[in-house]
Protein backbone atom coordinates (compact mmCIF):
# COMPACT_ATOMS: atom_id res chain seq x y z
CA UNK A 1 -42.56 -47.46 42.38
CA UNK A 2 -45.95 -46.12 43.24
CA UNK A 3 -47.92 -48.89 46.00
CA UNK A 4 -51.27 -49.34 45.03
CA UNK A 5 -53.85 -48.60 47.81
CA UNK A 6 -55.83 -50.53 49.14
CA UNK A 7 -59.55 -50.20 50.84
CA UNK A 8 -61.27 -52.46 52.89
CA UNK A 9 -64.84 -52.46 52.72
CA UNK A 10 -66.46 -53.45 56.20
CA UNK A 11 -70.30 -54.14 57.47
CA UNK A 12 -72.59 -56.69 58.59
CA UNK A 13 -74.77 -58.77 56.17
CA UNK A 14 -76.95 -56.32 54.28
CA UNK A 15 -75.32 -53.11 55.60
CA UNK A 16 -75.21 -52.19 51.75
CA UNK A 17 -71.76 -52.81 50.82
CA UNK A 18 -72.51 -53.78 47.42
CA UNK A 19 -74.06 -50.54 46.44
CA UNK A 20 -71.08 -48.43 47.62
CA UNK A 21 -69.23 -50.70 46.07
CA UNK A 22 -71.38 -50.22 42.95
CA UNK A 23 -71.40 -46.91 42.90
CA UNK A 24 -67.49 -46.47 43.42
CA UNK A 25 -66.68 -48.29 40.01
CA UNK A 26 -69.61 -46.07 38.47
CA UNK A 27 -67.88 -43.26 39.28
CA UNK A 28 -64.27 -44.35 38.97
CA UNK A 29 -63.16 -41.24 36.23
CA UNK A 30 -60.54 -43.40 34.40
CA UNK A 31 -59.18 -45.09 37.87
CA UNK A 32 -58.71 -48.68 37.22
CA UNK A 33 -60.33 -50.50 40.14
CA UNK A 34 -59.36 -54.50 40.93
CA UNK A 35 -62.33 -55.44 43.53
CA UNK A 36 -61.48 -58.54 45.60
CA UNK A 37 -65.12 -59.99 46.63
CA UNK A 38 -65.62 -62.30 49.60
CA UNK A 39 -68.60 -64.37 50.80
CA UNK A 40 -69.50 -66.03 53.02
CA UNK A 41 -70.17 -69.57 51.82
CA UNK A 42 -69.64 -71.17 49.13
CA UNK A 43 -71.59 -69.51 46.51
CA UNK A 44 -71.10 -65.77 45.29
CA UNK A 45 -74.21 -63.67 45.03
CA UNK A 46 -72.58 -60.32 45.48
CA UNK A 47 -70.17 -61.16 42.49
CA UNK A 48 -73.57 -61.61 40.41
CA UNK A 49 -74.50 -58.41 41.31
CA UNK A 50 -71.09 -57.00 40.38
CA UNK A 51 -70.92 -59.09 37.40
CA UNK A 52 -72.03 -62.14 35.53
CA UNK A 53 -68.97 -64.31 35.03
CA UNK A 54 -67.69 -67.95 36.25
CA UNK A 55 -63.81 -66.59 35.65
CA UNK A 56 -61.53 -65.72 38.61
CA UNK A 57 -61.11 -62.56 37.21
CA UNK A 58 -63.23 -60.67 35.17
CA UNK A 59 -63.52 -57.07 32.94
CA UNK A 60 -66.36 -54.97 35.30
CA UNK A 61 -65.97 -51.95 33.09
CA UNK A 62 -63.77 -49.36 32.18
CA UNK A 63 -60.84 -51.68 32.82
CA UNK A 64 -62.18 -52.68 36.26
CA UNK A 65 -61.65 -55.91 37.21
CA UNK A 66 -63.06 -58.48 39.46
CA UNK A 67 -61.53 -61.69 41.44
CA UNK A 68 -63.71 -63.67 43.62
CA UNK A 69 -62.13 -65.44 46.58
CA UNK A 70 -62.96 -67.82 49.41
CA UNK A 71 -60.14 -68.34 51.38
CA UNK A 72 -56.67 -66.49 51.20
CA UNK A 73 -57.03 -62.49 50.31
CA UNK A 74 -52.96 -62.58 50.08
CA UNK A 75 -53.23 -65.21 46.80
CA UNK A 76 -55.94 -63.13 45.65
CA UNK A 77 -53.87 -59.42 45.71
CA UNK A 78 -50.74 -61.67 44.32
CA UNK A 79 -53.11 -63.01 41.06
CA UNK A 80 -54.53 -59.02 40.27
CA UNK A 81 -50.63 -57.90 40.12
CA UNK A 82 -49.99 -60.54 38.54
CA UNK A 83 -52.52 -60.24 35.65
CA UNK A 84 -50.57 -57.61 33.79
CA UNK A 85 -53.36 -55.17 33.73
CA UNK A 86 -53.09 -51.34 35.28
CA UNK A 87 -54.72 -51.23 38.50
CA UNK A 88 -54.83 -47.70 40.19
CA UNK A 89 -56.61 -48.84 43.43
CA UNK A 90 -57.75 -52.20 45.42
CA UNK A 91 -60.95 -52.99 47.02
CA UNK A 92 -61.47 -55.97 49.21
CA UNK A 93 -65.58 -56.34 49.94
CA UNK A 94 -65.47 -58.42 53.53
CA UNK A 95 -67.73 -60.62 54.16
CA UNK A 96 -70.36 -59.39 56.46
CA UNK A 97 -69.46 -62.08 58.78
CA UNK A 98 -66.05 -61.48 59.14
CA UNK A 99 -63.96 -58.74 60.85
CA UNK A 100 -61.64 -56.37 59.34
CA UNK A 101 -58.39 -57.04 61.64
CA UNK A 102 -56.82 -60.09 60.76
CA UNK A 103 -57.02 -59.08 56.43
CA UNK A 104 -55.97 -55.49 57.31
CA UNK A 105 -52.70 -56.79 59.59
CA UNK A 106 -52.10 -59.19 56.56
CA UNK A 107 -51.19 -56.08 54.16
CA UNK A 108 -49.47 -54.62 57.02
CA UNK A 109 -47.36 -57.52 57.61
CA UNK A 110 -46.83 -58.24 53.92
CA UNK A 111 -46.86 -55.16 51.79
CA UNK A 112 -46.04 -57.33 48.57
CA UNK A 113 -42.40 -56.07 48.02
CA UNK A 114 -43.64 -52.91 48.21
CA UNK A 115 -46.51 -52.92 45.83
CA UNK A 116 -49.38 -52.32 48.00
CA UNK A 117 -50.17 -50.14 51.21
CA UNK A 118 -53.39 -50.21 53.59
CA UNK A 119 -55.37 -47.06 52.51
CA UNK A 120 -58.51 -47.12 54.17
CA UNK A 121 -61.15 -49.70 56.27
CA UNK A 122 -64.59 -48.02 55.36
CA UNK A 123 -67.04 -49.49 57.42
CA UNK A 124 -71.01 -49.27 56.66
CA UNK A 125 -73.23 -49.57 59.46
CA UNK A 126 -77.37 -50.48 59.40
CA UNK A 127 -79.38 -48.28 60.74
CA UNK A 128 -82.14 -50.11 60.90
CA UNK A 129 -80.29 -53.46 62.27
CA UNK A 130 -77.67 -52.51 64.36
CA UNK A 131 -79.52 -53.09 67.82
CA UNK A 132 -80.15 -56.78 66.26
CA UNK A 133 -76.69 -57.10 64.94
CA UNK A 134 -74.79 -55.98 67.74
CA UNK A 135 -77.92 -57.98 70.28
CA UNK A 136 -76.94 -61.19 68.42
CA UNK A 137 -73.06 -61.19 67.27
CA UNK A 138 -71.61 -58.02 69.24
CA UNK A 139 -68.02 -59.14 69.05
CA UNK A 140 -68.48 -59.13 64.97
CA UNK A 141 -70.56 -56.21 64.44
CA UNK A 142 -68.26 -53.92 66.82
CA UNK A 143 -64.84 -55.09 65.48
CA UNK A 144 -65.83 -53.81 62.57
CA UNK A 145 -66.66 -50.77 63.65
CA UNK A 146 -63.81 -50.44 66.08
CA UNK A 147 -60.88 -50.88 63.56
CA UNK A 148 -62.39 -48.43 60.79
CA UNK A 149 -61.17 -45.37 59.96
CA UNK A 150 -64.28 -44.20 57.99
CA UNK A 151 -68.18 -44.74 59.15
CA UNK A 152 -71.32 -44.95 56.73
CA UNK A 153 -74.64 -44.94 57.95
CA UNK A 154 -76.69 -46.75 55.51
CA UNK A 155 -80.71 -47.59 55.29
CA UNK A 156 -81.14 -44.35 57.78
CA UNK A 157 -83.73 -42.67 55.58
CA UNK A 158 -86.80 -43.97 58.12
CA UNK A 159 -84.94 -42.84 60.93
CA UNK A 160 -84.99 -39.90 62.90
CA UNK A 161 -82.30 -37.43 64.74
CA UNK A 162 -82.79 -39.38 67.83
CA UNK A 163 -81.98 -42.75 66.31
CA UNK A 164 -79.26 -41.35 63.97
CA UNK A 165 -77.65 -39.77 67.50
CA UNK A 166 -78.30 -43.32 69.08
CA UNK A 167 -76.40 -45.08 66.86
CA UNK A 168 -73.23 -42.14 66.98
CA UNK A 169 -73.47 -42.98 70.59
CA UNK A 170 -72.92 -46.82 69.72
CA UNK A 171 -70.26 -45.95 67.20
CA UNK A 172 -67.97 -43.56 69.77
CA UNK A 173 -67.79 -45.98 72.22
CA UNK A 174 -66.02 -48.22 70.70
CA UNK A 175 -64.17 -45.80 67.72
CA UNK A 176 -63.73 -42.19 69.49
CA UNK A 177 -61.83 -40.47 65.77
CA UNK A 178 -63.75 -42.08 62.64
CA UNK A 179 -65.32 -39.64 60.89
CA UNK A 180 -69.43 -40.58 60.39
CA UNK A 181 -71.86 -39.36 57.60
CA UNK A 182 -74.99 -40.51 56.26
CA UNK A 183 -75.97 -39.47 52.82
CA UNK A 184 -77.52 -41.31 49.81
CA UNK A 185 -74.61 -43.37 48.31
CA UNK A 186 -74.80 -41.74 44.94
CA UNK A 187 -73.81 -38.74 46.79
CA UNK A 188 -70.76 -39.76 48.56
CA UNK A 189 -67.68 -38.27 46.93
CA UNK A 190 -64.81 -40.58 45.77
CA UNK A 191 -62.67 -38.18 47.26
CA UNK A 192 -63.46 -39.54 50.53
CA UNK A 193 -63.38 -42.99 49.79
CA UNK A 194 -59.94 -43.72 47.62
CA UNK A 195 -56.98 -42.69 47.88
CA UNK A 196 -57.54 -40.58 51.68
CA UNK A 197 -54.22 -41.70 53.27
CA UNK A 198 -56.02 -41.87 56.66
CA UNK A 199 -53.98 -44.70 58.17
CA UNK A 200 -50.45 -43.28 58.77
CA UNK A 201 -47.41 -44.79 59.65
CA UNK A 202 -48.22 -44.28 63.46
CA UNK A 203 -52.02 -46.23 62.70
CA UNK A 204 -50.46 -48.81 60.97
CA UNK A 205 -48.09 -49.88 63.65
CA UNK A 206 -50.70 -50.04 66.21
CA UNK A 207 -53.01 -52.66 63.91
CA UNK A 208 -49.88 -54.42 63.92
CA UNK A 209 -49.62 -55.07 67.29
CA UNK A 210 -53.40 -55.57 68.21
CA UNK A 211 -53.81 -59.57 68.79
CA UNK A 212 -57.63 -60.58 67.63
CA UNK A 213 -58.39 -63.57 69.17
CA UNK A 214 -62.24 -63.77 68.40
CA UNK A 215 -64.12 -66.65 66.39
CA UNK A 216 -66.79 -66.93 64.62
CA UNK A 217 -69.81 -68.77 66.31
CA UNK A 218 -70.09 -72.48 65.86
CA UNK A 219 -73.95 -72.32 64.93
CA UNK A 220 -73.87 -69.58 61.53
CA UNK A 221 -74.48 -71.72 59.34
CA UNK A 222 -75.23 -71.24 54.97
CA UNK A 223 -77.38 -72.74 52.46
CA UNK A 224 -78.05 -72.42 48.82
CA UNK A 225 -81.56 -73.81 47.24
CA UNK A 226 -81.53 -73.95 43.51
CA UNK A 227 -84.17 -74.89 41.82
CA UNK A 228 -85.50 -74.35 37.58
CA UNK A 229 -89.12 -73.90 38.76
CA UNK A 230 -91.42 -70.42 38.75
CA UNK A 231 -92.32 -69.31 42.18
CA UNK A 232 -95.84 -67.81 43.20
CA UNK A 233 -94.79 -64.23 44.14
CA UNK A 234 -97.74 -64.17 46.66
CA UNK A 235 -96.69 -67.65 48.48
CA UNK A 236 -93.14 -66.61 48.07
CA UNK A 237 -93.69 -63.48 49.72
CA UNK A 238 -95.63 -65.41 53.07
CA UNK A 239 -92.74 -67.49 53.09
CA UNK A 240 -90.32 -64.89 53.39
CA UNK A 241 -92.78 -63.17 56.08
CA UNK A 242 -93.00 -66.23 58.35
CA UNK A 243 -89.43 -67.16 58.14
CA UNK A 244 -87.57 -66.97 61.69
CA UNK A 245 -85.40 -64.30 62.83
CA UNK A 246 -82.65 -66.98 63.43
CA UNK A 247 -82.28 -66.31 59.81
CA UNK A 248 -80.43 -63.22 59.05
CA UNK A 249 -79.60 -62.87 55.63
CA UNK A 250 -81.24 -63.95 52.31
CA UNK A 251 -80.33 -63.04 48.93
CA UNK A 252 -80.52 -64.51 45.46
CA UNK A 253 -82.64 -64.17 41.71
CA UNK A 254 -86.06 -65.93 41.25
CA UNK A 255 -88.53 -66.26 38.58
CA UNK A 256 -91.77 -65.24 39.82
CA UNK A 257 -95.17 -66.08 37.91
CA UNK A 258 -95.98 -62.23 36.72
CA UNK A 259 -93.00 -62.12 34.90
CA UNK A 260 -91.72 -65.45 34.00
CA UNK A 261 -89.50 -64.80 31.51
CA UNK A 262 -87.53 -61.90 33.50
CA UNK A 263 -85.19 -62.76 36.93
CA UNK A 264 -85.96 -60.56 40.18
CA UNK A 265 -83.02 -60.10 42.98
CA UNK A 266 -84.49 -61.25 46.44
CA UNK A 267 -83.29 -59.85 49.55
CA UNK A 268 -84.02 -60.35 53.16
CA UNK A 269 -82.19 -58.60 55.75
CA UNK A 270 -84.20 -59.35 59.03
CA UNK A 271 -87.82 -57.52 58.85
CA UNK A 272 -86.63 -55.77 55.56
CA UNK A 273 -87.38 -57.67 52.04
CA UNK A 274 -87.11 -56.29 48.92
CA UNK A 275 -87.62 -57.26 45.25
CA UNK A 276 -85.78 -55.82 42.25
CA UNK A 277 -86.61 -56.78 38.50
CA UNK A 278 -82.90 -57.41 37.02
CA UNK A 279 -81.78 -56.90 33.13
CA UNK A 280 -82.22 -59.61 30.87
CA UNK A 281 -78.41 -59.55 29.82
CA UNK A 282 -77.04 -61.69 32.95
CA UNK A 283 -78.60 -64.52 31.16
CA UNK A 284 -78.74 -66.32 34.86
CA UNK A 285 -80.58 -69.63 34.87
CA UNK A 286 -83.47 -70.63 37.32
CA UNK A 287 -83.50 -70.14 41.06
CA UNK A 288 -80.54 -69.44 43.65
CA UNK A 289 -80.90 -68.24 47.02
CA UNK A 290 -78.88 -68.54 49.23
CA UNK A 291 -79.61 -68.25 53.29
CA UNK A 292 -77.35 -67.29 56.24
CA UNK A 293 -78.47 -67.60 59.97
CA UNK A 294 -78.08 -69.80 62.56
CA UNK A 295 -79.62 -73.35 62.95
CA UNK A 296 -80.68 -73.45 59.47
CA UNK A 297 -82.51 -76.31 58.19
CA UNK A 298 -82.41 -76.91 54.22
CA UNK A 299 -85.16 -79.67 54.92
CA UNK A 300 -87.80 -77.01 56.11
CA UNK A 301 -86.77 -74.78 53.83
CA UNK A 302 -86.82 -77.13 50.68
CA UNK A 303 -90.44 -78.40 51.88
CA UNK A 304 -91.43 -74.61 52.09
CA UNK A 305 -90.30 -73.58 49.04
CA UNK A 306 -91.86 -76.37 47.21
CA UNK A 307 -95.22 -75.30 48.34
CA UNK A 308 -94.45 -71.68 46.50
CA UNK A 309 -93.39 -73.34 43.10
């Protein structure tokens, strides 16, 4: 019996996983792709942007499916084979506050009777935030560089040579072998993202044996505001400006007052904001955004927001 690969997508909050992720299942050519999506906290945004559903698993398209999980990756894998449907490859989307180590060693340990096999850990790196992620949670952001087999440089398009070569520089010192490109995601062949056999026998064995130790940090720290109100998209837009850096990560859909009857994706990923009008069909409901940082304070935030409604 065949094992189904599987790929481990890697990066910290915002590095863009979501759009490779995206762009894989646009360009699957018949392969049926299960996605396991992971987030941190306790409600999904990235599995809105994948797709609208409050099932476990769900139809993406072309016989893609989805399964959102929280906690154990293992139940997750055992659920997809379970399903009865053909699956042809397996993506887990990490968290971008979690390392790839401990889920990798968990497929390594526990192939699933022979079912599955570690393919790949891609991991997509910021160019424009990697001095803040690796100035504020270095152990995190360089684990998951360390243990990939595959680098992406993403957001690099303001850039230049000198900065691209910087951050090579920060890559090589802590992963000397993993190949490195930076191209537009729609032009990243599948070819080297599924099925590449890069970890051998020889790679395997020494993930097993590597003993990870790290925790997170006591003070990251999530919150979701919901709310059925229209914001001001000028107000909304200082608020965003004026938040702290302590806040790393925002994401979420809004109604804004230009367009109240459409729902525009927010996110934040330290100086860079962006707003994206979204299709009518996801039928989603009011306001959700949800935060990640460290020393959050919903109060603040809920007073804040209520002067933008």
């Amino acid at each position: 019996m065949k094992k189904i690969p599987i790929t481990i997508l890697t990066g910290f909050l915002g590095s863009g996983k979501t759009t490779l992720l995206n762009h894989i299942i646009r360009s699957a050519n018949g392969r049926k792709i299960a996605v396991v999506e992971n987030e941190f906290g306790s409600t999904s945004i990235d599995a809105e942007l994948i797709e609208k559903s409050t099932e476990e698993i769900v139809e993406i398209s072309d016989g893609c499916i989805c399964c959102t999980v929280r906690k154990d990756f293992m139940t997750a894998i055992e659920k997809l084979l379970a399903s009865g449907r053909p699956i042809d490859h397996i993506i887990i989307e990490c968290s971008g506050m979690s390392e790839p180590l401990p889920i990798a060693q968990s497929f390594l340990m526990n192939d699933m009777d022979g079912r599955v096999k570690l393919d790949s850990i891609i991991c997509l790196i910021d160019a424009e935030n990697i001095a803040n992620n690796i100035a504020n949670h270095t152990s995190t952001a360089l684990d998951q560089i360390e243990f990939a087999d595959f680098c992406i440089i993403t957001k690099w398009e303001k850039s230049n040579q000198n900065i691209l070569n910087s951050i090579e520089d920060i890559i090589r010192r802590v992963n000397a072998y993993a190949p490195i490109i930076n191209l537009p995601t729609e032009k990243i062949s599948l070819e080297l993202l599924l099925d590449t056999n890069r970890i051998s026998i020889e790679d395997s064995e020494k993930l097993s044996e590597i003993n990870d130790n790290h925790t997170h940090s006591e003070t990251m720290w999530h919150y979701v505001y919901k709310s059925d109100l229209t914001f001001n998209h000028l107000k909304l837009s200082e608020f965003f400006k004026e938040l702290p850096y302590s806040i790393y990560r925002i994401k979420g859909f809004v109604k804004l007052d230009f367009e109240p009857n459409k729902i525009f994706l927010i996110q934040k990923v330290w100086a860079r904001f962006t707003v994206e009008e979204q299709a009518n069909s996801w039928n989603i409901e009011g306001n959700t955004l949800v935060f990640i940082g460290e020393w959050i304070s919903p109060f603040h935030i809920n007073i804040d927001l209520a002067r933008c409604i």
